[in-house]
Protein backbone atom coordinates (compact mmCIF):
# COMPACT_ATOMS: atom_id res chain seq x y z
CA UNK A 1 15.40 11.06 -3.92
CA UNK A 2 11.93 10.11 -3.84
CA UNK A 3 9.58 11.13 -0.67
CA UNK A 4 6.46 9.20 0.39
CA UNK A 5 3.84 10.20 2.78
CA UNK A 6 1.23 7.82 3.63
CA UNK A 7 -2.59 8.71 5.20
CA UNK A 8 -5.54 6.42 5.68
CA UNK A 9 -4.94 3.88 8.38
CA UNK A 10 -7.02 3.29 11.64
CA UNK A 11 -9.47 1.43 13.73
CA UNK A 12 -12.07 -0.61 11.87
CA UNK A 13 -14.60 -3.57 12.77
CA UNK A 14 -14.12 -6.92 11.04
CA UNK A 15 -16.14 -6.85 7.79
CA UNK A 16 -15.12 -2.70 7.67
CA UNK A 17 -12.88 -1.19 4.73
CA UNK A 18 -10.27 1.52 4.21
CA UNK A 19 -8.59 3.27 1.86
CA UNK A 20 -4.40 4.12 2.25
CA UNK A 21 -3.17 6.44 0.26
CA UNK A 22 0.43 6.82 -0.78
CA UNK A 23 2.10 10.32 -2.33
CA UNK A 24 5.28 10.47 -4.00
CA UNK A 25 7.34 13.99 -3.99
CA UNK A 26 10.77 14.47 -5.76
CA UNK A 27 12.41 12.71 -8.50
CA UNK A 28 9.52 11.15 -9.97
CA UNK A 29 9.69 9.94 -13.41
CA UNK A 30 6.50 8.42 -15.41
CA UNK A 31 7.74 4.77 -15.21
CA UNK A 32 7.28 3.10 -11.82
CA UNK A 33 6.91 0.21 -9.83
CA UNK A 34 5.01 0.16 -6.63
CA UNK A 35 3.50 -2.12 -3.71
CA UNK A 36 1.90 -2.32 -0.22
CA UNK A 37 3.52 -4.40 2.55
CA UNK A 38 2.58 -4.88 5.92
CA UNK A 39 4.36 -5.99 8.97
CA UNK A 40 2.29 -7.52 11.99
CA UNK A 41 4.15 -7.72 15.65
CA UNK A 42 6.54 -10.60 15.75
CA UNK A 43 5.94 -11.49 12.01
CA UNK A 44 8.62 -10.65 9.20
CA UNK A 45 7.29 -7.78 6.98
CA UNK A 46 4.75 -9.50 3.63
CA UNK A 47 4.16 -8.32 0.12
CA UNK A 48 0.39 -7.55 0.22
CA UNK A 49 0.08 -5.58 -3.60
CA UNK A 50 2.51 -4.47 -6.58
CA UNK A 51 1.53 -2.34 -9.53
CA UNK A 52 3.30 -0.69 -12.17
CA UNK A 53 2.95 2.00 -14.41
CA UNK A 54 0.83 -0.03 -16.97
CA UNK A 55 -1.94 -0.53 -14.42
CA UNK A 56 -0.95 -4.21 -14.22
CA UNK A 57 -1.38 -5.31 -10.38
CA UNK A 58 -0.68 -8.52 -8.38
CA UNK A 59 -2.31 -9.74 -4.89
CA UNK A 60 -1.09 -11.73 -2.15
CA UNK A 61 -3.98 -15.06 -2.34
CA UNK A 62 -5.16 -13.89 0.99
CA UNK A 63 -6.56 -10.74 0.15
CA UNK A 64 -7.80 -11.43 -3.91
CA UNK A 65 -10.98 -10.15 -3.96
CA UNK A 66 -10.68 -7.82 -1.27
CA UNK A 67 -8.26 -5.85 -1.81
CA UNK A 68 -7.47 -3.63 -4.53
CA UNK A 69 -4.19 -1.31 -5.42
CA UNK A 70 -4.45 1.42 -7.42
CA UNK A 71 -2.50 4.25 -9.23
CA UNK A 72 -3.51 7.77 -10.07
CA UNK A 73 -0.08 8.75 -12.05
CA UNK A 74 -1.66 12.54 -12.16
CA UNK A 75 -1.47 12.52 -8.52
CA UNK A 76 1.47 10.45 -8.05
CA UNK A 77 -0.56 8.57 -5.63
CA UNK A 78 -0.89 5.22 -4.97
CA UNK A 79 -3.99 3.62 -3.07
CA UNK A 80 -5.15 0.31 -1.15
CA UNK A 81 -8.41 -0.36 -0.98
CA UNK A 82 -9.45 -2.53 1.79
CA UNK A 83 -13.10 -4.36 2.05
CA UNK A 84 -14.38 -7.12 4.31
CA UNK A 85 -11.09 -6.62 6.33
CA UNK A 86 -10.32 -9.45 9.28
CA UNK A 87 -8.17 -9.09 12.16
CA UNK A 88 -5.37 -11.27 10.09
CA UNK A 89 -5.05 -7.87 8.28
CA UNK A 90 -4.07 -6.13 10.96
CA UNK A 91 -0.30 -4.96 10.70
CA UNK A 92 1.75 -1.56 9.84
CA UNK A 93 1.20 -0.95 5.71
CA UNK A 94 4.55 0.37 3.92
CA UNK A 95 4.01 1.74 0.56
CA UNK A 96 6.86 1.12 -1.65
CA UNK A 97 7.89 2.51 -5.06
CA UNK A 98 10.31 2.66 -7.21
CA UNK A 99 10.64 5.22 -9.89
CA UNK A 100 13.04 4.96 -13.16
CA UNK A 101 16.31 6.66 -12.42
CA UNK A 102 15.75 7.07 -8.46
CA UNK A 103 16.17 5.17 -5.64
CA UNK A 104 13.42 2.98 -4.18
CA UNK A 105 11.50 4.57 -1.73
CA UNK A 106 9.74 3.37 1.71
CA UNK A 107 6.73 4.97 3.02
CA UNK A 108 6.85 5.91 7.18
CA UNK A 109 3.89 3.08 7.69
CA UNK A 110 0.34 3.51 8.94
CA UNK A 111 -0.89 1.28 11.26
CA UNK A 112 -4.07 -0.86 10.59
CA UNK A 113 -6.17 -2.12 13.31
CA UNK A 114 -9.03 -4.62 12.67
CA UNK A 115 -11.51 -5.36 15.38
CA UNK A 116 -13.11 -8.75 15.92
C-alpha cells in the first residue's frame, strides 16, 4: 500500500499562487506515475496535471502556463504550483500516484479557494 498526505491548499485572491504538496509513504518503488485532479461542487472530478518518473508532464489547456507539476523523487513528493490562479480554479485537489508493483493511491484532498 501506498499512503499520501497532501498540505498546501487555502484562501487566495485572484491573480495569487500556491504550492500543494503531495508525500508518498509505503511501498514506493522508483518508477511512478502521478497527477493532480480537482473536483469543484456539482462538477465531476478533472485531470488538472500527470507526471512520471522521467520528469515528462502534461497540463489540462486551461491551466498551461500557469500551472506547473513537479517531482522531487528524493522526497517522494509531488508538487503543484499554482500562479495567476482564477476563481475557475477553485475545487478540492487529489494527488494521485501510482507506483510500480503497488496499488494506485488517492490523496485525502485539499481544498482550494480563489477569491474574485
Amino acid at each position: 500500500q501506498v499512503q499520501l498526505v497532501e498540505s498546501g491548499g487555502g484562501l487566495v485572491q485572484t491573480g495569487g499562487s500556491l504550492r500543494l504538496s503531495c508525500t508518498a509513504s509505503g511501498m514506493i518503488s522508483r518508477l511512478f506515475f502521478g497527477g493532480w485532479y480537482r473536483q469543484a461542487p456539482g462538477k465531476q472530478r478533472e485531470l488538472v496535471a500527470l507526471i512520471s518518473t522521467s520528469g515528462s508532464s502534461n497540463l489540462r489547456d486551461s491551466v498551461k502556463g500557469r500551472f506547473t507539476i513537479s517531482s522531487d523523487n528524493a522526497k517522494n513528493t509531488m508538487y503543484l504550483q499554482m500562479n495567476d490562479l482564477k476563481p475557475e480554479d477553485a475545487a478540492v485537489y487529489y494527488c494521485y500516484v501510482k507506483y510500480d508493483g503497488a496499488p494506485e493511491a488517492w490523496g485525502q484532498g485539499t481544498q482550494v479557494t480563489v477569491s474574485s
